[in-house]
N, C-alpha and C. Protein backbone atom coordinates (compact mmCIF):
# COMPACT_ATOMS: atom_id res chain seq x y z
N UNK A 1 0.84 -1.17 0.00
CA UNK A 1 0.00 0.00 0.00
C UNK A 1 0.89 1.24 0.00
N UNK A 2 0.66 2.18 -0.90
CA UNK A 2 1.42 2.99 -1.27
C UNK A 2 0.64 3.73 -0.05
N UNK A 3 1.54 4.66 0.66
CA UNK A 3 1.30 6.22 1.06
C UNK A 3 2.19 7.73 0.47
N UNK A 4 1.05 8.47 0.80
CA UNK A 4 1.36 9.63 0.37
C UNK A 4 1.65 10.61 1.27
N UNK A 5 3.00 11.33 1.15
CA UNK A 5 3.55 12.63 1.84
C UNK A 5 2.57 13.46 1.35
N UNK A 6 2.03 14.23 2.41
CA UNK A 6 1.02 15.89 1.87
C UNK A 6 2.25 16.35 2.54
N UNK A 7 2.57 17.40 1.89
CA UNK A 7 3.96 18.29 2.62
C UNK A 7 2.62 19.28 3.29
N UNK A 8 3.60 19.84 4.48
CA UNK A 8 2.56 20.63 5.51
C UNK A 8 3.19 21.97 5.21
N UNK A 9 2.34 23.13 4.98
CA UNK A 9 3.04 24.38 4.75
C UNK A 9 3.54 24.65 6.86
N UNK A 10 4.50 26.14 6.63
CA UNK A 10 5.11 25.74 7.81
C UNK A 10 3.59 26.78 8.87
N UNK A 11 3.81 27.36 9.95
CA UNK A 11 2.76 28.43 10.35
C UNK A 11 2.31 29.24 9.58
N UNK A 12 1.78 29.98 9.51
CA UNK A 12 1.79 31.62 8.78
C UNK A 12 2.25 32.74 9.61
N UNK A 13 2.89 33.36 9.17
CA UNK A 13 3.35 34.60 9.84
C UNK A 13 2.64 35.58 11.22
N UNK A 14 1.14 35.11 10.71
CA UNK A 14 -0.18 35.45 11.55
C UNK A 14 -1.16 35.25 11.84
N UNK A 15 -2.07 35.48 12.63
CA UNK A 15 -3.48 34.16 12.42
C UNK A 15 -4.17 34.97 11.27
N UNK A 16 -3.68 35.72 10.61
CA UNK A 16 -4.95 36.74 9.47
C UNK A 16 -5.30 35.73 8.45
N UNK A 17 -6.35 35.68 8.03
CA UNK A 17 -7.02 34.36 7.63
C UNK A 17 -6.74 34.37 5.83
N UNK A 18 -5.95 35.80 5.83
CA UNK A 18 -5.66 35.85 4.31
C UNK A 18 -4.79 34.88 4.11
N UNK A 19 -4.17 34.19 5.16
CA UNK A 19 -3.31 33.77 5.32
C UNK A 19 -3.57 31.67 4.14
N UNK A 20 -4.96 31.72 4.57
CA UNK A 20 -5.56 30.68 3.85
C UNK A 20 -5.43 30.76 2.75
N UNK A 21 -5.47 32.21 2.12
CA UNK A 21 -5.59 31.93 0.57
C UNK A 21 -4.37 31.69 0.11
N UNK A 22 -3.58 32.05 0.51
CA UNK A 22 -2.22 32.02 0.20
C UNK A 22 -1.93 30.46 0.24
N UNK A 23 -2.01 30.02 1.17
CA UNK A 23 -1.61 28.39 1.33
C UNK A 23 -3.05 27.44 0.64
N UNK A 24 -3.78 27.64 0.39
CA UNK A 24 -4.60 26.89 -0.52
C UNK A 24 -4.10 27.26 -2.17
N UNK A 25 -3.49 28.30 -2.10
CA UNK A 25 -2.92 28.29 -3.53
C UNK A 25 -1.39 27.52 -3.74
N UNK A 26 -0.99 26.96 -2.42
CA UNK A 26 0.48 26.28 -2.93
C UNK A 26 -0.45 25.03 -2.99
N UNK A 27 -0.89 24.81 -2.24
CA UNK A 27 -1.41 23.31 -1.92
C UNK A 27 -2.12 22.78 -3.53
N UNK A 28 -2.84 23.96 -4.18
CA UNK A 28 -2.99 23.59 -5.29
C UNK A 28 -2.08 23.02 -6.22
N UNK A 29 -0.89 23.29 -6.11
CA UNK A 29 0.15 22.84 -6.81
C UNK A 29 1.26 22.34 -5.57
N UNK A 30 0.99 21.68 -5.08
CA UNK A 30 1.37 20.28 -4.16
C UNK A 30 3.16 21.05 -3.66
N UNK A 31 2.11 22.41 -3.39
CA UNK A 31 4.09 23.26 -2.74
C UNK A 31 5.58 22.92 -3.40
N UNK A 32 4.92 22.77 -4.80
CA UNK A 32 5.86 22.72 -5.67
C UNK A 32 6.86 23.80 -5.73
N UNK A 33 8.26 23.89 -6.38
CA UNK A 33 8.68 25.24 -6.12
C UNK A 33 8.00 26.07 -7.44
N UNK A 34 7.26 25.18 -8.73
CA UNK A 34 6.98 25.93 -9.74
C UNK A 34 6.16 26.87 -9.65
N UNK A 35 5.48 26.66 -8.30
CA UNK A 35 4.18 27.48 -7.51
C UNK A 35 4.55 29.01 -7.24
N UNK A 36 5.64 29.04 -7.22
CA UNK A 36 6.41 30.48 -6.60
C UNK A 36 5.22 31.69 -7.40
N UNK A 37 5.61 32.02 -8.58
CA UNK A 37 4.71 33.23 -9.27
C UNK A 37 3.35 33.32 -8.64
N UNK A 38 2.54 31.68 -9.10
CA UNK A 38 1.05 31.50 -8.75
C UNK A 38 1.66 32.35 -6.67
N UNK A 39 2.21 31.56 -5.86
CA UNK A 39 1.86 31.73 -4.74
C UNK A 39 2.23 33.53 -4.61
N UNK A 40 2.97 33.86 -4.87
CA UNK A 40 3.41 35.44 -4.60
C UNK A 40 2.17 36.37 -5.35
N UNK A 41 1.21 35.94 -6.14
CA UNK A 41 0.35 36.16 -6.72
C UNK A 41 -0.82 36.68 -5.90
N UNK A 42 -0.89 35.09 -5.47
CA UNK A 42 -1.48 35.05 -3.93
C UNK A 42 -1.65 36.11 -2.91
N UNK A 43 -0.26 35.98 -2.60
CA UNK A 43 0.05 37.04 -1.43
C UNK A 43 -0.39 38.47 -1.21
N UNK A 44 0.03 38.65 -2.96
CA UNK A 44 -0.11 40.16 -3.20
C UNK A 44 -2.03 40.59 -3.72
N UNK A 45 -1.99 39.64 -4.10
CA UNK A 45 -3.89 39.48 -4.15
C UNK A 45 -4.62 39.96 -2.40
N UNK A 46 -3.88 39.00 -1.80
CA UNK A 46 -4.75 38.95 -0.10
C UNK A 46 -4.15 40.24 0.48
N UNK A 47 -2.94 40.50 0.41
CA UNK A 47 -2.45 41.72 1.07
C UNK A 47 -2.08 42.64 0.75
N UNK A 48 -2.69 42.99 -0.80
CA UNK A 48 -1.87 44.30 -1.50
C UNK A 48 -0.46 44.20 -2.05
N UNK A 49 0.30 43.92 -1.32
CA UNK A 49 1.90 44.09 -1.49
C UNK A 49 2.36 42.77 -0.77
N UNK A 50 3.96 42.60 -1.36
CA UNK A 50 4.78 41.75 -0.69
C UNK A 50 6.22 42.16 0.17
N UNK A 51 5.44 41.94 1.58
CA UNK A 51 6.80 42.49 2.37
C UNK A 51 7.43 41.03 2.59
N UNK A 52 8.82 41.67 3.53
CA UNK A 52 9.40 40.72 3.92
C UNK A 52 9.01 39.16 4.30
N UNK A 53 8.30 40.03 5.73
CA UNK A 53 7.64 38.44 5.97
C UNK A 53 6.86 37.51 5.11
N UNK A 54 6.36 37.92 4.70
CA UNK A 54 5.45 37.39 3.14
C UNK A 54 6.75 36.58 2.59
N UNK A 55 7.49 37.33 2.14
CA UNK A 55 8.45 36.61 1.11
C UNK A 55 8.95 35.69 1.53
N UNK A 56 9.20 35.85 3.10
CA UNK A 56 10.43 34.58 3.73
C UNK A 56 9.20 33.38 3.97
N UNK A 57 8.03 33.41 4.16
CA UNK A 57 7.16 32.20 4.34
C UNK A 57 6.62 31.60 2.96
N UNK A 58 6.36 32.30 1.77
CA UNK A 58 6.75 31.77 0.91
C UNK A 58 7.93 30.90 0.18
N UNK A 59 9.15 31.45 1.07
CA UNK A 59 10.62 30.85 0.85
C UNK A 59 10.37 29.52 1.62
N UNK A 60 10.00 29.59 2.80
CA UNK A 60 9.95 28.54 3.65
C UNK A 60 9.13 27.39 3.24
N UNK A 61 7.74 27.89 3.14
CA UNK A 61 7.09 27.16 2.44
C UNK A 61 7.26 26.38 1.21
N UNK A 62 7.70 26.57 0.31
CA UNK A 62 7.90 26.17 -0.96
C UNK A 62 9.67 26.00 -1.38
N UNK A 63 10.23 25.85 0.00
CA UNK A 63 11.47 25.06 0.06
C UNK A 63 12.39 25.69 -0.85
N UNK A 64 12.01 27.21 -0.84
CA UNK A 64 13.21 27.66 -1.95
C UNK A 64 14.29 28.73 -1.26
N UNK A 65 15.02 29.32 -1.48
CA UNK A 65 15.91 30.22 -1.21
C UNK A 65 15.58 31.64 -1.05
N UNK A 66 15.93 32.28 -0.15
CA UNK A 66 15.38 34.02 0.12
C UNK A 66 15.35 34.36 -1.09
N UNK A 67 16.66 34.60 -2.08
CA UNK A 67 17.04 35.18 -2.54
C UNK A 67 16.92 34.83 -3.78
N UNK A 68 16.01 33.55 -4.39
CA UNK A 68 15.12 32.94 -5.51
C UNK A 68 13.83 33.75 -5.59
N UNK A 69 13.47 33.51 -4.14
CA UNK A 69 12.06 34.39 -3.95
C UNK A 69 11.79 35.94 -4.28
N UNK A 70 13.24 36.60 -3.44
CA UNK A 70 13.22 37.88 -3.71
C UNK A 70 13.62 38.18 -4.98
N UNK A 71 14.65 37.73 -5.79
CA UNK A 71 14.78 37.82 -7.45
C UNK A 71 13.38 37.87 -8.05
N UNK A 72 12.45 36.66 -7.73
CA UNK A 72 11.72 36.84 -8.71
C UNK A 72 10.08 38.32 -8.48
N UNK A 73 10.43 38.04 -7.03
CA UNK A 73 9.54 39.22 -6.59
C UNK A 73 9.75 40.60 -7.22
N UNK A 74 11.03 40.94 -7.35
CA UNK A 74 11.60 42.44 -7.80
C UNK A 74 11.85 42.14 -9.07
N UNK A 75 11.91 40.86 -10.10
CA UNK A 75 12.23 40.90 -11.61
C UNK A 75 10.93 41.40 -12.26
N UNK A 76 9.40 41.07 -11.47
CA UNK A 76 8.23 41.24 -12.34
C UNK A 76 7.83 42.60 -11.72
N UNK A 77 7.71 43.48 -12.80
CA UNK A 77 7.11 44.67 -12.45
C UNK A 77 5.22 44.26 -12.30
N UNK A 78 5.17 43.53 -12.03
CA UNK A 78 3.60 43.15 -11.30
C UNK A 78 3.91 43.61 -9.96
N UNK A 79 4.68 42.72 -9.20
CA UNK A 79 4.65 43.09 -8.00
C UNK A 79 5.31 44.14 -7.01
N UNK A 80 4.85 44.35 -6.01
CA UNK A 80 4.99 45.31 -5.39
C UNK A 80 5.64 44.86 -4.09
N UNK A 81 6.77 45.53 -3.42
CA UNK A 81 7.31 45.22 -2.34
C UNK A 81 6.75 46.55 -1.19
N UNK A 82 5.91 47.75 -1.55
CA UNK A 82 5.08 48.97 -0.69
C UNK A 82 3.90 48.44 -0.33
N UNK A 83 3.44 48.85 0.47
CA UNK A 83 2.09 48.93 0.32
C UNK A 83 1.38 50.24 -0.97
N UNK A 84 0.24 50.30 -1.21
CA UNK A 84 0.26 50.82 -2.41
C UNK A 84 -1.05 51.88 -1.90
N UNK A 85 -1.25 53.36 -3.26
CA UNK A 85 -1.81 53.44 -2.68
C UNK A 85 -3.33 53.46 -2.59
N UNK A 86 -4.78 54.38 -2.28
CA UNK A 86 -5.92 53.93 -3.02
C UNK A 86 -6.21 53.95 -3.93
N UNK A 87 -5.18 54.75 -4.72
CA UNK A 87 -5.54 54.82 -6.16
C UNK A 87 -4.15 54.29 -7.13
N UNK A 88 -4.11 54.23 -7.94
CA UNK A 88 -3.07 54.02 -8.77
C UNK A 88 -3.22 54.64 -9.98
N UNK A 89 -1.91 55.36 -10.92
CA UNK A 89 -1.47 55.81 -11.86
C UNK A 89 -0.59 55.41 -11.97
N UNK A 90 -0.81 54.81 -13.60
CA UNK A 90 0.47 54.35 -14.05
C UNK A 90 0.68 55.11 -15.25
N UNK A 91 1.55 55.91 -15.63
CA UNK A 91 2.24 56.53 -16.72
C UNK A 91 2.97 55.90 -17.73
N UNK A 92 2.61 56.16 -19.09
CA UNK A 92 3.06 55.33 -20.28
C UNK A 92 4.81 56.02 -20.46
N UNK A 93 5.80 55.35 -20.31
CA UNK A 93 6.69 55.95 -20.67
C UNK A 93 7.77 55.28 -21.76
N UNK A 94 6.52 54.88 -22.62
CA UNK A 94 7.34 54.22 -24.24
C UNK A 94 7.28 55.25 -25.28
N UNK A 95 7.62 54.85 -26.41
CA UNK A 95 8.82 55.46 -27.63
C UNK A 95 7.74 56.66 -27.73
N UNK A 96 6.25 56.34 -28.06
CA UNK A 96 4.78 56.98 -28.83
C UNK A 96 4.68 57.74 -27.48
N UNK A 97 4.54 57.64 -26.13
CA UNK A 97 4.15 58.44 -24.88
C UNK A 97 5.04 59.72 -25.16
N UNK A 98 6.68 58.97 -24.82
CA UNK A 98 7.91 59.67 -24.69
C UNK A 98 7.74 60.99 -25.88
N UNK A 99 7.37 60.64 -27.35
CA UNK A 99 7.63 61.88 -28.02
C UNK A 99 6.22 63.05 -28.10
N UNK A 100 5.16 62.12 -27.46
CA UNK A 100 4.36 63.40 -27.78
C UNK A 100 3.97 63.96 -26.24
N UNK A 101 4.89 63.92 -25.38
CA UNK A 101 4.74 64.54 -24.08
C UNK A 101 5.05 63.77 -22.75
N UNK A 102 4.87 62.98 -22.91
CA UNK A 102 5.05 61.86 -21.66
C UNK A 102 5.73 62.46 -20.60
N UNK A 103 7.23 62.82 -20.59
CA UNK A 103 8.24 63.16 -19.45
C UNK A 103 7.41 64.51 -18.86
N UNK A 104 6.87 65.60 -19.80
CA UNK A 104 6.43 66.61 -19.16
C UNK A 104 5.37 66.24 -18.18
N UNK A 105 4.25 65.39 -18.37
CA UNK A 105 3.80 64.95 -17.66
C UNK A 105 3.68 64.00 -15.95
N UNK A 106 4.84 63.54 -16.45
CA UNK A 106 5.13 62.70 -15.21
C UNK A 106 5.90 63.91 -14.56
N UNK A 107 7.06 64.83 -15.15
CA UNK A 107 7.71 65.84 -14.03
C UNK A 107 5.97 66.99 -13.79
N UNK A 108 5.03 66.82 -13.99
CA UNK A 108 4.10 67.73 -13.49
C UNK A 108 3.61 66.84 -12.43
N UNK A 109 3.48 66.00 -12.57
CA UNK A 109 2.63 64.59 -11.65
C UNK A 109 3.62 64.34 -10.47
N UNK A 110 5.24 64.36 -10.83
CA UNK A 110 5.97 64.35 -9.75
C UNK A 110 5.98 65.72 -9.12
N UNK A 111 6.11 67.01 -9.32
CA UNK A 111 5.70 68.36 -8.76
C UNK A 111 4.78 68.58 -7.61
N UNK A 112 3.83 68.01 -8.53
CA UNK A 112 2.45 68.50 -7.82
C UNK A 112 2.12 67.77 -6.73
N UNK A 113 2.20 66.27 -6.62
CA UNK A 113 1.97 65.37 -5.41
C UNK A 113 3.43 64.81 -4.90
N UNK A 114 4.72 65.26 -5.45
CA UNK A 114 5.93 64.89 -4.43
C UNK A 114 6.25 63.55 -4.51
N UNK A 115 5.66 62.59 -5.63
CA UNK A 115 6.34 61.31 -5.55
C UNK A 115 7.08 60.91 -6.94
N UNK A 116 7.80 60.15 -6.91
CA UNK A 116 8.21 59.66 -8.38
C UNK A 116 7.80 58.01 -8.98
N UNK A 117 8.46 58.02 -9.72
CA UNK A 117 7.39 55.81 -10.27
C UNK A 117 7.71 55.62 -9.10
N UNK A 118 7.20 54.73 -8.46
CA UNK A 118 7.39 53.47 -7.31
C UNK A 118 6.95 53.83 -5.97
N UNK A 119 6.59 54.94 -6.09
CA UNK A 119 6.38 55.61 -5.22
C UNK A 119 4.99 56.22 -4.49
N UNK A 120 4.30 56.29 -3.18
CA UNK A 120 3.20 56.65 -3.09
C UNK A 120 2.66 57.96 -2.46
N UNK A 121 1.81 58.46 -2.88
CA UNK A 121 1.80 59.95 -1.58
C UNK A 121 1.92 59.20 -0.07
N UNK A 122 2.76 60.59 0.65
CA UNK A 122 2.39 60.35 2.21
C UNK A 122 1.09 60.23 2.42
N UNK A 123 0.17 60.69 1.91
CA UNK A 123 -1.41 60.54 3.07
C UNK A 123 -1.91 59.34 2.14
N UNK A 124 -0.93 58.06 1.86
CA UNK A 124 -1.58 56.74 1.03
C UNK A 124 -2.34 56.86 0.36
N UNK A 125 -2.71 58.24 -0.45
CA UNK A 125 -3.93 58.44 -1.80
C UNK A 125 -3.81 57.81 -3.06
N UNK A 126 -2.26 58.00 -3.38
CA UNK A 126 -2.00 57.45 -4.65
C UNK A 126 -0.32 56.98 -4.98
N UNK A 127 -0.87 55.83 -5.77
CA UNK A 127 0.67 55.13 -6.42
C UNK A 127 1.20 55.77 -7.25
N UNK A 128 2.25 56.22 -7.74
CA UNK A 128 2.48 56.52 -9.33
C UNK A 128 3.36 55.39 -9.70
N UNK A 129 3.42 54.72 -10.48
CA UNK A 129 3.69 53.71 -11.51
C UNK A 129 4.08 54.21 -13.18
N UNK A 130 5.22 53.74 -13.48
CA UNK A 130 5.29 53.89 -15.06
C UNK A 130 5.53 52.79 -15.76
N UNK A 131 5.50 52.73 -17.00
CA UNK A 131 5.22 51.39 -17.93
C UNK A 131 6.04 51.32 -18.93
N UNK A 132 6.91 50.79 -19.72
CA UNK A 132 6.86 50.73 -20.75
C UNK A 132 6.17 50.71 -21.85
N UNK A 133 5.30 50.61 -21.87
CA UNK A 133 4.58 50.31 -23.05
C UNK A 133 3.19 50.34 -22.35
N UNK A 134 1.88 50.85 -22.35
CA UNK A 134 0.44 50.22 -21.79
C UNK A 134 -0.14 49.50 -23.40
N UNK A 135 0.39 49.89 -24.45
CA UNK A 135 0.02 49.05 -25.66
C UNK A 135 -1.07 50.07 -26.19
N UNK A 136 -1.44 51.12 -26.07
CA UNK A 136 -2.47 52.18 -26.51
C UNK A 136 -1.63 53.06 -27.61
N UNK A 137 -0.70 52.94 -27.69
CA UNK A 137 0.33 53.92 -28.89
C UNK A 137 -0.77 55.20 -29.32
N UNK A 138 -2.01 54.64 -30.11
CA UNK A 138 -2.65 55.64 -30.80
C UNK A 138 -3.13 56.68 -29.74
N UNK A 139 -3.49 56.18 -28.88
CA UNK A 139 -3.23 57.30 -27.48
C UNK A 139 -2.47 58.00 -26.99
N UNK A 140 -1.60 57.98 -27.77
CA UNK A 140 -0.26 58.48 -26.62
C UNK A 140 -0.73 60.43 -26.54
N UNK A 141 -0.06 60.83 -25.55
CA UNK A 141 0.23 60.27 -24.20
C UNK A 141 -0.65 59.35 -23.46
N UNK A 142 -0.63 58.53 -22.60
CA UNK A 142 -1.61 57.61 -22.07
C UNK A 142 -1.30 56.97 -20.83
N UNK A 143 -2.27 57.06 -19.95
CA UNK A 143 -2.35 56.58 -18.21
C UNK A 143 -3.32 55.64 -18.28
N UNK A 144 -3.07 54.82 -17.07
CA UNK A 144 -4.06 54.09 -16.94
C UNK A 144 -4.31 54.68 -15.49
N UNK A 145 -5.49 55.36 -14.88
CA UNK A 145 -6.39 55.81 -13.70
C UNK A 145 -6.70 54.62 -13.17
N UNK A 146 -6.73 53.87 -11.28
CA UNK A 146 -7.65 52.99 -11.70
C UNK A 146 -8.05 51.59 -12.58
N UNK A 147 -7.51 51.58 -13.57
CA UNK A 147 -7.77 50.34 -13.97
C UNK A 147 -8.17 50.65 -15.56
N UNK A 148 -8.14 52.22 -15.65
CA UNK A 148 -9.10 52.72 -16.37
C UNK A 148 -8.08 53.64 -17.28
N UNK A 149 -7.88 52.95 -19.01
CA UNK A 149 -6.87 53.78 -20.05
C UNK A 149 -7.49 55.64 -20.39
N UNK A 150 -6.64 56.41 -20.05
CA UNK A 150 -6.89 57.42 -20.83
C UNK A 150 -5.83 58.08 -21.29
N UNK A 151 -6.17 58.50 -22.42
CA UNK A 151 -5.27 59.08 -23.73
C UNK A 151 -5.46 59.94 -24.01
N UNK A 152 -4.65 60.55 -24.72
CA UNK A 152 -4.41 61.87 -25.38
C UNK A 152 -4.21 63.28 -24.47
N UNK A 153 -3.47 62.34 -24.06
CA UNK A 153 -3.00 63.46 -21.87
C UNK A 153 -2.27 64.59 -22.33
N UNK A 154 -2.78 65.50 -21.66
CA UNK A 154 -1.25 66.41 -21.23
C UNK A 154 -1.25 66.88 -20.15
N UNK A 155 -0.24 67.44 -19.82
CA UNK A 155 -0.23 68.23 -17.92
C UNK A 155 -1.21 67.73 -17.57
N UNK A 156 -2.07 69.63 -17.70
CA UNK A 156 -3.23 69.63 -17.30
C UNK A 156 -4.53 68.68 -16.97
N UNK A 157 -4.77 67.61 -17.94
CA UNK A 157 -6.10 66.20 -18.00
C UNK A 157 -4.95 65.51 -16.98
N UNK A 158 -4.12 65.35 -17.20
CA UNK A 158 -3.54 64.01 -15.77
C UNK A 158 -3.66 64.69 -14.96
N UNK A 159 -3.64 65.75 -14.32
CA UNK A 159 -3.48 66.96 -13.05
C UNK A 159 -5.14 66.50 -12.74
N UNK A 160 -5.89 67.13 -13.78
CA UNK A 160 -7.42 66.68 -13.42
C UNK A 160 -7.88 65.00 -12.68
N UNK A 161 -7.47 64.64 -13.96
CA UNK A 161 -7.58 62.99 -13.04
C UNK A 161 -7.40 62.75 -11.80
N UNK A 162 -6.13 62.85 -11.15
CA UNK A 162 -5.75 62.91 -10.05
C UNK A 162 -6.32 63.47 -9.41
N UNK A 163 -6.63 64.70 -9.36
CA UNK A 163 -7.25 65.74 -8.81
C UNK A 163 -8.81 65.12 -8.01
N UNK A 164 -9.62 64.75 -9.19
CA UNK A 164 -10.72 63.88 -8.67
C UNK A 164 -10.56 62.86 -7.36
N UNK A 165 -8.92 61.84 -7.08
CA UNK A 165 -9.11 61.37 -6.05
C UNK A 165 -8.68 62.05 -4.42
N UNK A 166 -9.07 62.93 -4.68
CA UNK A 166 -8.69 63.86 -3.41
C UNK A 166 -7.43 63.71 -2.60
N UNK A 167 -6.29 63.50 -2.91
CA UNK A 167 -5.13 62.56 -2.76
C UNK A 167 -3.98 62.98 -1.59
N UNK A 168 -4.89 64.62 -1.22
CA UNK A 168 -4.42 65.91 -0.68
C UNK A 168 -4.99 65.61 0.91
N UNK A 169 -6.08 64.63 0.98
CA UNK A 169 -6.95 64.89 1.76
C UNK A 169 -7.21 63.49 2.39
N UNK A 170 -7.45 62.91 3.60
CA UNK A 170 -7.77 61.52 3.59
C UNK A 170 -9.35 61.58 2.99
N UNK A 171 -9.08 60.02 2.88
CA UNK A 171 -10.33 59.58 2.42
C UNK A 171 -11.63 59.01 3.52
């Protein structure tokens, strides 16, 4: 009679029950190490961002190396090692953005709210994010608000956008 090892993930960092989703997503793939992306996926799904601790129980868990984990955490511009903030802007800063305005834009966006890419306001209103490419070319200049493409930016319409999430002000 054959038996089967279930590998046991190790604690979780905390009793926070996000903590389930995370480990029902290795378990889906039997805490394989190929699980790494899917599980950091996870993480950043249940908790916004991936801090430390996150990363090292994923390491632990899935039997891989800090520094496998953290490579691949910081190689994908998906993820995030901040917390982030309620809003997000991401700025197009490819070839089509770049020549019909792009940089002026982002140095107005960095001006006006004090952050640069990667970066979030102090009162946690907003991310700014930049892209290579969002794939809208015929748009250019072009942000994504939100979740939400808009094109044919300059200063002023990204200033507006922003503007709408009160970013100055808590929420």
């Amino acid at each position: 009679m054959l038996e089967y090892l279930v590998k046991q993930p190790p604690a979780p960092p905390s009793n926070d029950k996000r903590w389930k989703l995370v480990n029902a997503a290795m378990r889906r793939h039997g805490f394989e190490t190929h699980a790494l992306i899917e599980t950091l996926h996870a993480v950043q799904d249940a908790f916004g961002y991936l801090d430390d601790e996150a990363l090292r129980y994923v390491a632990t868990a899935l039997c891989l190396p800090m520094s496998q984990v953290y490579g691949v955490a910081t190689f994908y511009h998906y993820f995030t090692l901040k917390p982030q903030g309620r809003h997000t802007c991401v700025l197009c800063t490819g070839t089509a953005c770049y020549i019909k305005g792009g940089p002026a834009i982002l140095a107005a966006v960095e001006r006006e709210y004090g952050v640069r890419p990667g970066e979030t306001t102090e009162d946690g209103a907003i991310s700014l994010l930049s892209a290579r490419c969002l794939g809208s070319c015929g748009l250019a200049p072009a942000a994504v608000f939100d979740g939400e493409v808009a094109g044919k930016l300059d200063e002023q319409s990204a200033l507006a956008h922003l503007g709408k999430w009160g970013s100055h002000d808590a929420e």
